[in-house]
Protein backbone atom coordinates (compact mmCIF):
# COMPACT_ATOMS: atom_id res chain seq x y z
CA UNK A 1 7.33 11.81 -17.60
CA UNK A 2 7.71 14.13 -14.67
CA UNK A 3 7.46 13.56 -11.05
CA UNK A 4 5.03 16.11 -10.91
CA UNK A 5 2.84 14.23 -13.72
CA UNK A 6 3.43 11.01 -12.13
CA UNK A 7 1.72 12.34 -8.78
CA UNK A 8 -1.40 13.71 -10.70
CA UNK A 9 -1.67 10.28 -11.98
CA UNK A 10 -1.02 8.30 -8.81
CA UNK A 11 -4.07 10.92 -6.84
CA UNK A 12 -6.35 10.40 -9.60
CA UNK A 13 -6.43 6.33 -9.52
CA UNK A 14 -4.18 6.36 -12.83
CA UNK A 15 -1.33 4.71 -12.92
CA UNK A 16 0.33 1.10 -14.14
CA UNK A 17 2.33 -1.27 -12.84
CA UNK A 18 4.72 -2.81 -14.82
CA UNK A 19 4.25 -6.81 -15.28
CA UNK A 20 7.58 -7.72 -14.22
CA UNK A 21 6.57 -6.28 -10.84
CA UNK A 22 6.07 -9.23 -8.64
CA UNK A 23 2.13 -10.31 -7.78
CA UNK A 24 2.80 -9.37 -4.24
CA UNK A 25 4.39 -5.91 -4.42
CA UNK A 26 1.68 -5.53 -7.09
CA UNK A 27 -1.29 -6.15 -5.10
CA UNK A 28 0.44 -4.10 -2.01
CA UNK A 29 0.96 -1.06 -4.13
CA UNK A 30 -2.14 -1.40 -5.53
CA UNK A 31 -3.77 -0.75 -2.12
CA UNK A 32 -1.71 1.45 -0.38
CA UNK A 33 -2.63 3.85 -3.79
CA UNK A 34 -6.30 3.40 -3.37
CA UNK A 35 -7.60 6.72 -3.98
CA UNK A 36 -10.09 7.32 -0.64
CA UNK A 37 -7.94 7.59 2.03
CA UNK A 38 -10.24 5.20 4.39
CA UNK A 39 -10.10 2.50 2.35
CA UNK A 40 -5.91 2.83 1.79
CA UNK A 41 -4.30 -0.60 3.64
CA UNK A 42 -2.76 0.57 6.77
CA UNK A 43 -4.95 3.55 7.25
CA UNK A 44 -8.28 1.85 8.92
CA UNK A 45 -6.92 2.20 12.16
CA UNK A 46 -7.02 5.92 11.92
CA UNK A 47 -10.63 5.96 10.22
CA UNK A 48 -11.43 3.06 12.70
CA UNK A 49 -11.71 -0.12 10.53
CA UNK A 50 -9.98 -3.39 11.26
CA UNK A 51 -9.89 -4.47 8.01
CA UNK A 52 -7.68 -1.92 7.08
CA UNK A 53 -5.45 -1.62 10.04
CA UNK A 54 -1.63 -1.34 10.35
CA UNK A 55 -1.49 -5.03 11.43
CA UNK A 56 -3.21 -5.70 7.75
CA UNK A 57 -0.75 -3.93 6.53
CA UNK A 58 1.59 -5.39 8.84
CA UNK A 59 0.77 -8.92 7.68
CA UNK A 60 0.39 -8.47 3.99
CA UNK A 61 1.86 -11.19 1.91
CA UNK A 62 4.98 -8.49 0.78
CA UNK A 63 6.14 -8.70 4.33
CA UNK A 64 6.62 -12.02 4.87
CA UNK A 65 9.01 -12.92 7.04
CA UNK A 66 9.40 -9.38 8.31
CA UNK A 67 9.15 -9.37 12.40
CA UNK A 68 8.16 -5.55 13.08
CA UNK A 69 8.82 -5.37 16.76
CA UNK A 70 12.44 -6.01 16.34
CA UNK A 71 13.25 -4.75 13.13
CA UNK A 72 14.77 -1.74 14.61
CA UNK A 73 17.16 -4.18 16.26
């Protein structure tokens, strides 16, 4: 498979994830590759929806643990 065939399958919505990808990483890739861009996790602050905002993002279940405004520190 090339990258370039892997692409064409991630913007069309066609794609798998391997099972022995943990649930959580799972269910976060799975909606940061949602193909409409509003609807993406992370982008609803742009489009103007809470649901989908950066702090959802921010707070899925991947990043637990994760404190954002000092991980630059």
């Amino acid at each position: 498979m090339t990258p370039f065939y892997t692409f064409e399958n991630i913007v069309s919505g066609q794609y798998e994830i391997p099972s022995s990808v943990p649930s959580r990483a799972k269910d976060l890739i799975e909606k940061l590759l949602v193909v409409e861009p509003s609807d993406r996790l992370g982008a609803g602050s742009f489009f103007g929806d809470k649901e989908n905002s950066m702090d959802a993002l921010m707070n899925h279940p991947f990043f637990e643990g994760i404190h954002f405004p000092t991980l630059a520190k």
